[in-house]
Protein backbone atom coordinates (compact mmCIF):
# COMPACT_ATOMS: atom_id res chain seq x y z
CA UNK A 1 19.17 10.70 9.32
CA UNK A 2 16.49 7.73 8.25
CA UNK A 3 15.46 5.75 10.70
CA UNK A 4 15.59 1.76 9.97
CA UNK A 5 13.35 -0.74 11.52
CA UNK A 6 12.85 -4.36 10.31
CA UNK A 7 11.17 -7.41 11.05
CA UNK A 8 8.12 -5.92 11.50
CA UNK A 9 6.06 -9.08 11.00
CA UNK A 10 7.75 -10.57 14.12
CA UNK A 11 7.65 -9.50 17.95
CA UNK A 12 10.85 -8.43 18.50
CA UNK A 13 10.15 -5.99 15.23
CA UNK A 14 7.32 -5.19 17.26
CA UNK A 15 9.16 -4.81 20.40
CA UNK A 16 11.75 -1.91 18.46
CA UNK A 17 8.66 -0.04 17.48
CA UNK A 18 7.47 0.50 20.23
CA UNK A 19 10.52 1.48 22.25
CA UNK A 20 10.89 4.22 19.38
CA UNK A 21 8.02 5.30 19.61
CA UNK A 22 8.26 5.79 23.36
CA UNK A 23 6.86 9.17 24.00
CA UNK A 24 6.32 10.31 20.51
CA UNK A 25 3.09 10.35 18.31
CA UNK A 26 3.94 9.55 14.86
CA UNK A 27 7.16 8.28 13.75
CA UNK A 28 8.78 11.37 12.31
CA UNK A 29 7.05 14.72 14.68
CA UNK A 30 3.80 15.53 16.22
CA UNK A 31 2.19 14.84 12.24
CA UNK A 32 1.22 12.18 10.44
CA UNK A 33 3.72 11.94 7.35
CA UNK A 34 4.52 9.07 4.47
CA UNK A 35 6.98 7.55 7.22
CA UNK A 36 4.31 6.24 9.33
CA UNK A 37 2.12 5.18 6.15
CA UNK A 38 5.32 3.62 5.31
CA UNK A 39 5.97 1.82 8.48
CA UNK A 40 1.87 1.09 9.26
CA UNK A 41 1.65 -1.26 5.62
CA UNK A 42 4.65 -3.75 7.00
CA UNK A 43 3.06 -4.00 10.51
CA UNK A 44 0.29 -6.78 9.59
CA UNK A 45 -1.33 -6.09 12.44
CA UNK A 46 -2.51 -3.89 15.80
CA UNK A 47 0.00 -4.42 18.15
CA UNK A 48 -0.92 -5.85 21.42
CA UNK A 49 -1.96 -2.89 24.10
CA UNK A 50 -0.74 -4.82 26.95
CA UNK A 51 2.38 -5.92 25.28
CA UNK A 52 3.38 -2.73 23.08
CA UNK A 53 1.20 0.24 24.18
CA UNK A 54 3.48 2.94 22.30
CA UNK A 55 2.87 0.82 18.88
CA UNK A 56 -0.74 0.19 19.89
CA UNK A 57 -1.66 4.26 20.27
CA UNK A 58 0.50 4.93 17.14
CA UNK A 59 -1.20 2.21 15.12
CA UNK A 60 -4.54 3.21 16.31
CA UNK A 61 -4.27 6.74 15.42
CA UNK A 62 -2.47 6.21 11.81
CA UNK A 63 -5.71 4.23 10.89
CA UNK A 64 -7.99 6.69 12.30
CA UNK A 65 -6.25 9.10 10.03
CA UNK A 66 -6.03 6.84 7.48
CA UNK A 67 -9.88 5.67 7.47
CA UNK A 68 -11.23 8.89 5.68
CA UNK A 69 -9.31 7.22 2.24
CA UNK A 70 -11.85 4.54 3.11
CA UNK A 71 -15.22 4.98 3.42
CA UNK A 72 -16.58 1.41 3.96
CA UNK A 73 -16.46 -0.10 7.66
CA UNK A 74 -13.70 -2.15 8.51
CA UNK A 75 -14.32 -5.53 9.78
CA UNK A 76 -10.79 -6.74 10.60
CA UNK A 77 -8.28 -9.46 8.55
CA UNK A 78 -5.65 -10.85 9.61
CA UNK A 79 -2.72 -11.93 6.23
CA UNK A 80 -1.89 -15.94 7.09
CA UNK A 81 1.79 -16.58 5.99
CA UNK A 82 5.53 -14.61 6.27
CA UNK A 83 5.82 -11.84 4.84
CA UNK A 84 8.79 -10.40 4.22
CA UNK A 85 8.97 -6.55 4.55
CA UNK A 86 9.95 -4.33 1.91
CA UNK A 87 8.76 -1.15 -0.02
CA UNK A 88 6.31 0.64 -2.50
CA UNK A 89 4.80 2.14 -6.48
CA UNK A 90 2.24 4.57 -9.11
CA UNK A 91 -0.96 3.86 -10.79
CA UNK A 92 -4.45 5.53 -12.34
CA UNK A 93 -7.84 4.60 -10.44
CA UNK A 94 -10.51 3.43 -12.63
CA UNK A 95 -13.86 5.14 -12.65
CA UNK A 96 -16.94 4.38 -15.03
CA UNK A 97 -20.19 6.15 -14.27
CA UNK A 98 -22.85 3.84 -13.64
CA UNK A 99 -25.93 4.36 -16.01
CA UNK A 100 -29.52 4.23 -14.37
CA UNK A 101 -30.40 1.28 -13.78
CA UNK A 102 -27.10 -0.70 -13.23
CA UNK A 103 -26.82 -3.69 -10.28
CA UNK A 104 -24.27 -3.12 -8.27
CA UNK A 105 -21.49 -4.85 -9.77
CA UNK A 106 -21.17 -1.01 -11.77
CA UNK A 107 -20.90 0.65 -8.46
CA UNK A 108 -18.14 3.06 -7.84
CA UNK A 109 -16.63 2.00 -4.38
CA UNK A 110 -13.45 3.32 -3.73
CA UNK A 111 -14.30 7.41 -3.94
CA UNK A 112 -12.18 9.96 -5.60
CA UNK A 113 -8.42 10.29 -5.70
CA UNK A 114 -7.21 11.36 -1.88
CA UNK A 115 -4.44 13.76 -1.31
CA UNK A 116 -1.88 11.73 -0.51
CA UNK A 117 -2.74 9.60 -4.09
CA UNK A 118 -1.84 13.14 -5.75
CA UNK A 119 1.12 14.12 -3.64
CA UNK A 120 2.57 10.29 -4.87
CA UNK A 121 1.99 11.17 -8.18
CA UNK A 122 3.49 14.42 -8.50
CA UNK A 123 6.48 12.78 -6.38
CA UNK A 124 6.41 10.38 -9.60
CA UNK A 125 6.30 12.83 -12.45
CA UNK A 126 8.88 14.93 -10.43
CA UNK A 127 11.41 12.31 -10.45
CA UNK A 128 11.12 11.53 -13.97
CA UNK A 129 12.93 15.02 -14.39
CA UNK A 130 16.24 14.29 -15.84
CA UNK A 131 18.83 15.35 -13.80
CA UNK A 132 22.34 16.66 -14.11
CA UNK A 133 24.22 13.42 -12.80
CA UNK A 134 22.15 10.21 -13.70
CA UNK A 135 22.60 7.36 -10.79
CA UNK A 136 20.39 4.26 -10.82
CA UNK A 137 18.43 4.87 -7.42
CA UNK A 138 16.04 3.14 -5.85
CA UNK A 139 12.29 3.99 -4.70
CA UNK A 140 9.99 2.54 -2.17
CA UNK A 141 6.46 2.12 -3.40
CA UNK A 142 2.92 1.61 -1.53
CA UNK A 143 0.19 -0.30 -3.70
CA UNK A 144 -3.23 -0.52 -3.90
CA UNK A 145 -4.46 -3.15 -5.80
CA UNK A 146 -8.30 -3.52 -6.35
CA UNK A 147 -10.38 -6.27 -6.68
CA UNK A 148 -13.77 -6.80 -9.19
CA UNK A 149 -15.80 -7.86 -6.19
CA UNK A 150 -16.91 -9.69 -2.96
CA UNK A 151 -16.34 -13.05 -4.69
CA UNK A 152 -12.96 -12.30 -6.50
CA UNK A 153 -10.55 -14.75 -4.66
CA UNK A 154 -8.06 -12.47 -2.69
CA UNK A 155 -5.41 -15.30 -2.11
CA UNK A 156 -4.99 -15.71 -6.03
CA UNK A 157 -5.34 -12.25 -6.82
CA UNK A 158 -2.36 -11.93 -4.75
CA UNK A 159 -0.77 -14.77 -5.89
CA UNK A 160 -1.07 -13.42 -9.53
CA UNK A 161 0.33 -10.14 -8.64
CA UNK A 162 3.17 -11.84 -6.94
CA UNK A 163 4.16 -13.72 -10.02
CA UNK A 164 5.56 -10.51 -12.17
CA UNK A 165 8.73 -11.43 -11.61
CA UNK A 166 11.90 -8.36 -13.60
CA UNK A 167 14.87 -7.18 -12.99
CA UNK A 168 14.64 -4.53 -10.49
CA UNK A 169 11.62 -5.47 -9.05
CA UNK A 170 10.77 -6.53 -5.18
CA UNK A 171 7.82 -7.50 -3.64
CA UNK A 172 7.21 -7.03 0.05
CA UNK A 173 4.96 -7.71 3.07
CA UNK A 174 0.95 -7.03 2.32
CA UNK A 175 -2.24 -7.16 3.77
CA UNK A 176 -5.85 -6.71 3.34
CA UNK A 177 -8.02 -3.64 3.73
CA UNK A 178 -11.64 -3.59 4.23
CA UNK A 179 -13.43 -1.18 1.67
CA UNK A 180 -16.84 -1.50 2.25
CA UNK A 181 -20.07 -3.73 0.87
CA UNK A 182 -18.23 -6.74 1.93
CA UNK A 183 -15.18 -6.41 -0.52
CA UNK A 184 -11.13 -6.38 0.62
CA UNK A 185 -8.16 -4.52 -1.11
CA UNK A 186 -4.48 -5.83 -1.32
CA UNK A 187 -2.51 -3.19 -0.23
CA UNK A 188 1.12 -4.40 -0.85
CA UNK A 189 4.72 -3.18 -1.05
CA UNK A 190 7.50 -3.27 -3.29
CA UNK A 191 10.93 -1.66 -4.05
CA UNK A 192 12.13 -0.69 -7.90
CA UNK A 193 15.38 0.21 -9.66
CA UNK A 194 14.13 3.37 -10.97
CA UNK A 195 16.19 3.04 -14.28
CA UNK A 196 14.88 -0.66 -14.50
CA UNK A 197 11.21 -0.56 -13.57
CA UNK A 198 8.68 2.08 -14.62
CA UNK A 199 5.53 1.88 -12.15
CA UNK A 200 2.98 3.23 -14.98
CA UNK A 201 4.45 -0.05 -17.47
CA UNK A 202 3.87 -2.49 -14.69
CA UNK A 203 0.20 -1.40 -13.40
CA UNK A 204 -0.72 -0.97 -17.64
CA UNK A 205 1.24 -3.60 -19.10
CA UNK A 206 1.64 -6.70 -16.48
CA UNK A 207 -1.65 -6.16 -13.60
CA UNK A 208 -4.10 -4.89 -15.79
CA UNK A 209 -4.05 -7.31 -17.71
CA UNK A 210 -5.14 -10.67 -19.21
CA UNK A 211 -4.63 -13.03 -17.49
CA UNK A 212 -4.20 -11.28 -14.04
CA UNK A 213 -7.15 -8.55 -15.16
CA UNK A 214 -9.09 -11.37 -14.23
CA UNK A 215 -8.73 -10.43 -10.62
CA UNK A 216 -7.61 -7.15 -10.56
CA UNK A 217 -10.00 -4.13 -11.26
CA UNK A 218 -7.47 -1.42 -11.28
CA UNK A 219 -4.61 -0.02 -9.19
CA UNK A 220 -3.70 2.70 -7.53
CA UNK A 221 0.06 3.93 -5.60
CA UNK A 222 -0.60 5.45 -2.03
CA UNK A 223 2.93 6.46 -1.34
CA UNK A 224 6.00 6.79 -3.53
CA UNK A 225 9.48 7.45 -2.32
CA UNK A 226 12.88 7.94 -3.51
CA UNK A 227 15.49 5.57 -1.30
């Protein structure tokens, strides 16, 4: 049975957490699984210790898992604003290798494709897979979006992501994720009608680019799941 939990931007969202997680280590078994990645990109931030001790642990160890995806050393941000939690989508990193000689605007800085980037994409090609009954479902998306550099302006990079507005389309709550040499990712959530919205359109077609290209470097889906 799925377990629900909401309001995670708020205390008593908080609060729920950690009374579920009361005695466990990650929210689905003794392993780290695509519910807690789920479940750690609406919580905006660590819990307190004192206050939520469960949620603390749990959060502490999903990032520790987590930080291999992410080489660079995380210096802490905090997301100003509500946001309103919700769910997640695909996409292809892009890589260029840097000749000799390049400054390091050319640098490569977010590493090669992670596991959990090719489990979401064979998750995506596997539902494309006609089936014998066709129902309009619904799938829960987790997405990277990547900026040029340092100076790229984070709050209108996600203010232009935010403004693809179609039918069957959702954004949810984000945050920002240290990568390294002083530059942040959005890493934001959204829910799709699967017959309305396909996730490889949207990241080709609407956020890479003009005008939006002109914060966003390239995109990439960390989790992808069916509703």
């Amino acid at each position: 049975m799925a377990i629900t939990f909401s309001d995670l931007h708020t205390e008593s969202g908080i609060k729920s957490l950690d009374e579920f997680l009361s005695g466990k280590t990650y929210i689905s078994g003794d392993q780290l699984t695509k519910d807690d990645v789920k479940v750690y990109a609406a919580v905006l931030e660590e819990p307190s210790g004192d206050l939520f001790p469960n949620a603390s642990q749990w959060y502490q160890s999903v990032s520790s898992k987590l930080s291999a995806s992410f080489p660079g050393k995380a210096v802490g941000v905090k997301v100003a604003g509500n946001a309103v939690p919700v769910e997640a989508a695909p996409s292809e990193e892009v890589k260029e290798e840097a000749p000799a000689g390049d400054d390091d605007d050319d640098l490569d800085l977010f590493g090669d494709e992670t596991e959990e980037e090719k489990a979401a994409a064979e998750q995506r090609e596997a539902a494309k897979v006609p089936s014998k009954k066709k129902e309009s479902g619904k799938s829960s998306v987790l997405l990277d979006v990547k900026p040029w550099d340092d100076e790229t302006d984070m709050k209108k990079l996600e203010e232009a992501v935010r403004s693809i507005e179609m039918p069957g389309l959702l954004w949810g709550a984000s945050k920002l994720v240290a990568v390294g040499y002083g530059i942040k990712k959005l890493q934001i959530m959204m829910t799709i009608v699967d017959d309305l919205v396909s996730v490889d359109d949207l990241i080709e077609e609407k956020l890479t680019v003009e005008p939006i290209n002109e914060y966003v470097q390239s995109c990439d889906i960390v989790a992808f799941n069916k509703i």
